[in-house]
N, C-alpha and C. Protein backbone atom coordinates (compact mmCIF):
# COMPACT_ATOMS: atom_id res chain seq x y z
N UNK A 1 -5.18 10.16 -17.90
CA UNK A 1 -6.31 10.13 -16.99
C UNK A 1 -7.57 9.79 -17.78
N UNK A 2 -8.36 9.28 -17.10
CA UNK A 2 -9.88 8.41 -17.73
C UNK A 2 -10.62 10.03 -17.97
N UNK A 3 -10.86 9.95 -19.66
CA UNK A 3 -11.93 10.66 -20.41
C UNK A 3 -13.20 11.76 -19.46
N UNK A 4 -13.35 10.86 -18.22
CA UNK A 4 -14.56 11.27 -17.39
C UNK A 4 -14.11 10.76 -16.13
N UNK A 5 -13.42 11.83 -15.57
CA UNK A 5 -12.86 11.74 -14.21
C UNK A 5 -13.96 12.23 -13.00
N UNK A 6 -14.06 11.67 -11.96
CA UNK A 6 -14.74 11.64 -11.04
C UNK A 6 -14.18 12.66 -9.93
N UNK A 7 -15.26 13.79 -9.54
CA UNK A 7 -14.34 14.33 -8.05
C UNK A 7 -14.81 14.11 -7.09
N UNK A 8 -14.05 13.85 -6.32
CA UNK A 8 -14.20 13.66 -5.00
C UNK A 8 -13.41 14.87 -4.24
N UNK A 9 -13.93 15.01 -2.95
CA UNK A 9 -13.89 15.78 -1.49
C UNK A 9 -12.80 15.14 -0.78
N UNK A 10 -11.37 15.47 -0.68
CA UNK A 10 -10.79 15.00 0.22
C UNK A 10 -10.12 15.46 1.06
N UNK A 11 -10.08 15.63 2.34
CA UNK A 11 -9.35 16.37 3.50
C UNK A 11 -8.37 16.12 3.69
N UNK A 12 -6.78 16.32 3.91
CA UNK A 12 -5.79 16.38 3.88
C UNK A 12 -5.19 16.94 5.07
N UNK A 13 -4.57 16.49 6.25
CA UNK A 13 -3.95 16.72 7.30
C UNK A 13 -2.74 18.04 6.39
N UNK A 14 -2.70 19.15 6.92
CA UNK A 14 -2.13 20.70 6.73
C UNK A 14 -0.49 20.37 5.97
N UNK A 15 0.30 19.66 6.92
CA UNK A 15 1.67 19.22 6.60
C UNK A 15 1.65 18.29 5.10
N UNK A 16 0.48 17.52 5.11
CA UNK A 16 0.32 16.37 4.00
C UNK A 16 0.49 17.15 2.60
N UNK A 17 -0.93 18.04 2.49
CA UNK A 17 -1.19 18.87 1.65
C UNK A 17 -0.42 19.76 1.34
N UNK A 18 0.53 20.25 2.27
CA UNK A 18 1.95 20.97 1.71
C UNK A 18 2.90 20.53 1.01
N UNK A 19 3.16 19.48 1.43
CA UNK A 19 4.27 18.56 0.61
C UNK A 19 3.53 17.95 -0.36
N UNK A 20 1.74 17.68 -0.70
CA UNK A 20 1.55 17.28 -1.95
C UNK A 20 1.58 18.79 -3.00
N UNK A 21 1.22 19.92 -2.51
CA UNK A 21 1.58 21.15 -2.85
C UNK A 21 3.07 21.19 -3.71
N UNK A 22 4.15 20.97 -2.91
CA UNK A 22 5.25 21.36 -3.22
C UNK A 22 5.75 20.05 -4.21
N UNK A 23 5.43 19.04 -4.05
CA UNK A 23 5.71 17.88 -4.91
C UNK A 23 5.30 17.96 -5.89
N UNK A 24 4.03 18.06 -5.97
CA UNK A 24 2.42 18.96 -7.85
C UNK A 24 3.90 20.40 -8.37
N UNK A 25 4.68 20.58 -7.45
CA UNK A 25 4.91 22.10 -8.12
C UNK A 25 6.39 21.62 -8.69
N UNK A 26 7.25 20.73 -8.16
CA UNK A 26 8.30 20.46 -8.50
C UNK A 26 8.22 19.35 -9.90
N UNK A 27 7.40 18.63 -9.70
CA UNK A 27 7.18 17.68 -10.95
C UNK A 27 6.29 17.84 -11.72
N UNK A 28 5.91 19.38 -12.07
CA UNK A 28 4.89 19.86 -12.75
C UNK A 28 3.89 19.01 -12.55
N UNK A 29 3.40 18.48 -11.93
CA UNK A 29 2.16 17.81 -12.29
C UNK A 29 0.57 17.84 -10.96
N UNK A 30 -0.06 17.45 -10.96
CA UNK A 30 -1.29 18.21 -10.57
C UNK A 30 -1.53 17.36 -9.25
N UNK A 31 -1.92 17.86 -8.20
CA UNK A 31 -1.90 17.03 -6.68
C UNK A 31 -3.11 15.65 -7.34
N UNK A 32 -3.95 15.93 -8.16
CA UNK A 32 -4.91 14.95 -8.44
C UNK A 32 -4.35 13.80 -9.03
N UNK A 33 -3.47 13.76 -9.80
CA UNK A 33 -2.40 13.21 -10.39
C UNK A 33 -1.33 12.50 -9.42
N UNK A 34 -1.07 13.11 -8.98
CA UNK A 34 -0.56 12.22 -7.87
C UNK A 34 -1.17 11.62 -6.69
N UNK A 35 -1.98 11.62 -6.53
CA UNK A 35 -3.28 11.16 -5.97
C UNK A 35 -3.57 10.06 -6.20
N UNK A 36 -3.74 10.34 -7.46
CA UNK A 36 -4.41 9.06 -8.33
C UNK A 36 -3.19 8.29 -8.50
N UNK A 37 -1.75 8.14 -8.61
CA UNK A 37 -1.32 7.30 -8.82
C UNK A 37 -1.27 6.85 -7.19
N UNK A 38 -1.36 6.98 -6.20
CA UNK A 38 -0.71 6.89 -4.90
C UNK A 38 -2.18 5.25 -4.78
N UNK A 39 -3.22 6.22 -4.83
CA UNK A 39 -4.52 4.95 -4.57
C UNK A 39 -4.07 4.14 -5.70
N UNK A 40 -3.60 3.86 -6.90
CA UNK A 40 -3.57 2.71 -8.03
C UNK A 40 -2.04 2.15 -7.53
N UNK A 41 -1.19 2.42 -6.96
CA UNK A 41 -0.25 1.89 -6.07
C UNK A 41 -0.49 0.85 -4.94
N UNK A 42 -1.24 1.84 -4.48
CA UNK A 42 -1.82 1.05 -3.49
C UNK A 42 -2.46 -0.59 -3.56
N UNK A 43 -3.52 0.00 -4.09
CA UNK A 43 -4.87 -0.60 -4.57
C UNK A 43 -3.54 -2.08 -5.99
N UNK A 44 -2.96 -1.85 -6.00
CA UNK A 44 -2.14 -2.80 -6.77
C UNK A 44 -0.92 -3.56 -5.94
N UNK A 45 -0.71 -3.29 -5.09
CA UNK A 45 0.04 -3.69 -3.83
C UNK A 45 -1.03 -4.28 -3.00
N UNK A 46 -2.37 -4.44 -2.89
CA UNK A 46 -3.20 -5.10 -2.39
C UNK A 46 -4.01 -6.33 -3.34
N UNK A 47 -4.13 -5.70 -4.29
CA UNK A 47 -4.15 -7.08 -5.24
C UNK A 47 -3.15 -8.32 -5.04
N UNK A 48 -1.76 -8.06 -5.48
CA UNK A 48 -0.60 -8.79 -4.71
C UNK A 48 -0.76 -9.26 -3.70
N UNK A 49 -1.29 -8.81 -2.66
CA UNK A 49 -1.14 -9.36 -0.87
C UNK A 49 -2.26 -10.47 -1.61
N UNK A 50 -3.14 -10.09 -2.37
CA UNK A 50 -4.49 -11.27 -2.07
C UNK A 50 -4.28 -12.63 -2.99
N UNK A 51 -3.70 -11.88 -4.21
CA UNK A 51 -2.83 -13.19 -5.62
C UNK A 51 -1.86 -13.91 -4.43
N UNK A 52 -1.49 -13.36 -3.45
CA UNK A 52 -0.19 -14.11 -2.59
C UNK A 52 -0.97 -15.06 -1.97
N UNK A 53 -2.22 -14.80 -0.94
CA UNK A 53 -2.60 -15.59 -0.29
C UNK A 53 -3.86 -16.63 -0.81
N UNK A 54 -3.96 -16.35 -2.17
CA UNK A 54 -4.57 -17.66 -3.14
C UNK A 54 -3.62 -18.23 -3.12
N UNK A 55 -2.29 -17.75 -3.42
CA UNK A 55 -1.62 -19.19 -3.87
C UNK A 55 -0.68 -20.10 -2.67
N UNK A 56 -1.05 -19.20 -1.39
CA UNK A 56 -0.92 -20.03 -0.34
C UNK A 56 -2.18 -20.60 0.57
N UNK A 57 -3.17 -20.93 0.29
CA UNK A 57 -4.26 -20.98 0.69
C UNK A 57 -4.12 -22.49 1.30
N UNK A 58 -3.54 -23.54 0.31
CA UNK A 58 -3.33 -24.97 0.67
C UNK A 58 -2.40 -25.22 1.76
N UNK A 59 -1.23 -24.18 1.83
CA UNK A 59 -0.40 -24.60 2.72
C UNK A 59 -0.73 -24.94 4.45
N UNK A 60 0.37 -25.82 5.00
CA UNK A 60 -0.49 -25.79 6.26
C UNK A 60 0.01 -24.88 7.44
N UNK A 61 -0.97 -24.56 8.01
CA UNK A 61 -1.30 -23.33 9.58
C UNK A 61 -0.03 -24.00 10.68
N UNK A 62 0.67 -22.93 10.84
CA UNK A 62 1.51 -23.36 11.64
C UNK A 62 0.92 -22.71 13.01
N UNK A 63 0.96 -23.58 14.18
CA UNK A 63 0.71 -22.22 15.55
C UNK A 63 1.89 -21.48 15.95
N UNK A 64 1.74 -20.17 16.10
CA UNK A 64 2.31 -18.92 16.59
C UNK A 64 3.71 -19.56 17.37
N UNK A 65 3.62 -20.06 18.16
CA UNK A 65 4.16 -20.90 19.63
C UNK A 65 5.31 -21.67 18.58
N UNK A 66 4.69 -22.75 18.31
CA UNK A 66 5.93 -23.50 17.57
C UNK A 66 6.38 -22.93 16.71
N UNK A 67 6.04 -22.05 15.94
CA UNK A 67 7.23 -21.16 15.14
C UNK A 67 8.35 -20.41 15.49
N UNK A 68 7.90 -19.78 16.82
CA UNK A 68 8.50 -18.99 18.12
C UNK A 68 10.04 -20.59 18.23
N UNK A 69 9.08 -21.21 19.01
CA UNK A 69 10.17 -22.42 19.83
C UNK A 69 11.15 -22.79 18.32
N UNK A 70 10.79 -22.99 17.30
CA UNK A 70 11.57 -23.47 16.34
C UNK A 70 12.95 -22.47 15.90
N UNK A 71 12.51 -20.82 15.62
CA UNK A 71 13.80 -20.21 15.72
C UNK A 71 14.59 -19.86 16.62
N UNK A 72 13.67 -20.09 18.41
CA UNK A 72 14.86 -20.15 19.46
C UNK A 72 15.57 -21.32 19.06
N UNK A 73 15.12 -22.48 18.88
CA UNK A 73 16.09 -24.02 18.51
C UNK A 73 17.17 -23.79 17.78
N UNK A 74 16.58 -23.02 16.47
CA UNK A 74 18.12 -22.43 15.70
C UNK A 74 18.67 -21.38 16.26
N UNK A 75 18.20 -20.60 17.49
CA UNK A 75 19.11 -19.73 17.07
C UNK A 75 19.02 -18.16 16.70
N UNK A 76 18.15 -17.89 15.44
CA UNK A 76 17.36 -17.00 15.41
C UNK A 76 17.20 -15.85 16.28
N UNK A 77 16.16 -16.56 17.19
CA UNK A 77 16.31 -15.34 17.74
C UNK A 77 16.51 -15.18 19.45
């Protein structure tokens, strides 16, 4: 964890906070801690979505409709 950790206030729906409770207690490790990896998961799974759609940025826009009509044609769906 970073030298100079920041706190924050966060509210937790009752059921959530139990199971981050019981999860901090089974894997020894601290609900903040798992916290923090859950947002850098995240927050890195959204990087991805955006590296994805740079490198489709050129491709071309299909409409909704003809994508539809094209997998009834095959079949699909």
């Amino acid at each position: 964890m970073d030298s100079n950790p920041k706190r924050a206030t966060v509210y937790f729906d009752p059921a959530l906070h139990r199971a981050l409770r019981v999860k901090a207690a089974e894997t020894e490790r601290s609900i903040s801690d798992l916290v923090n990896e859950a947002v850098q998961l995240s927050l890195a799974e959204d990087a991805e979505d955006l590296a994805a759609f740079e490198d489709r940025v050129n491709e071309p826009s299909l409409p909704y409709e003809n994508v539809v009509k094209d997998l009834k044609r095959r079949g699909k769906i």
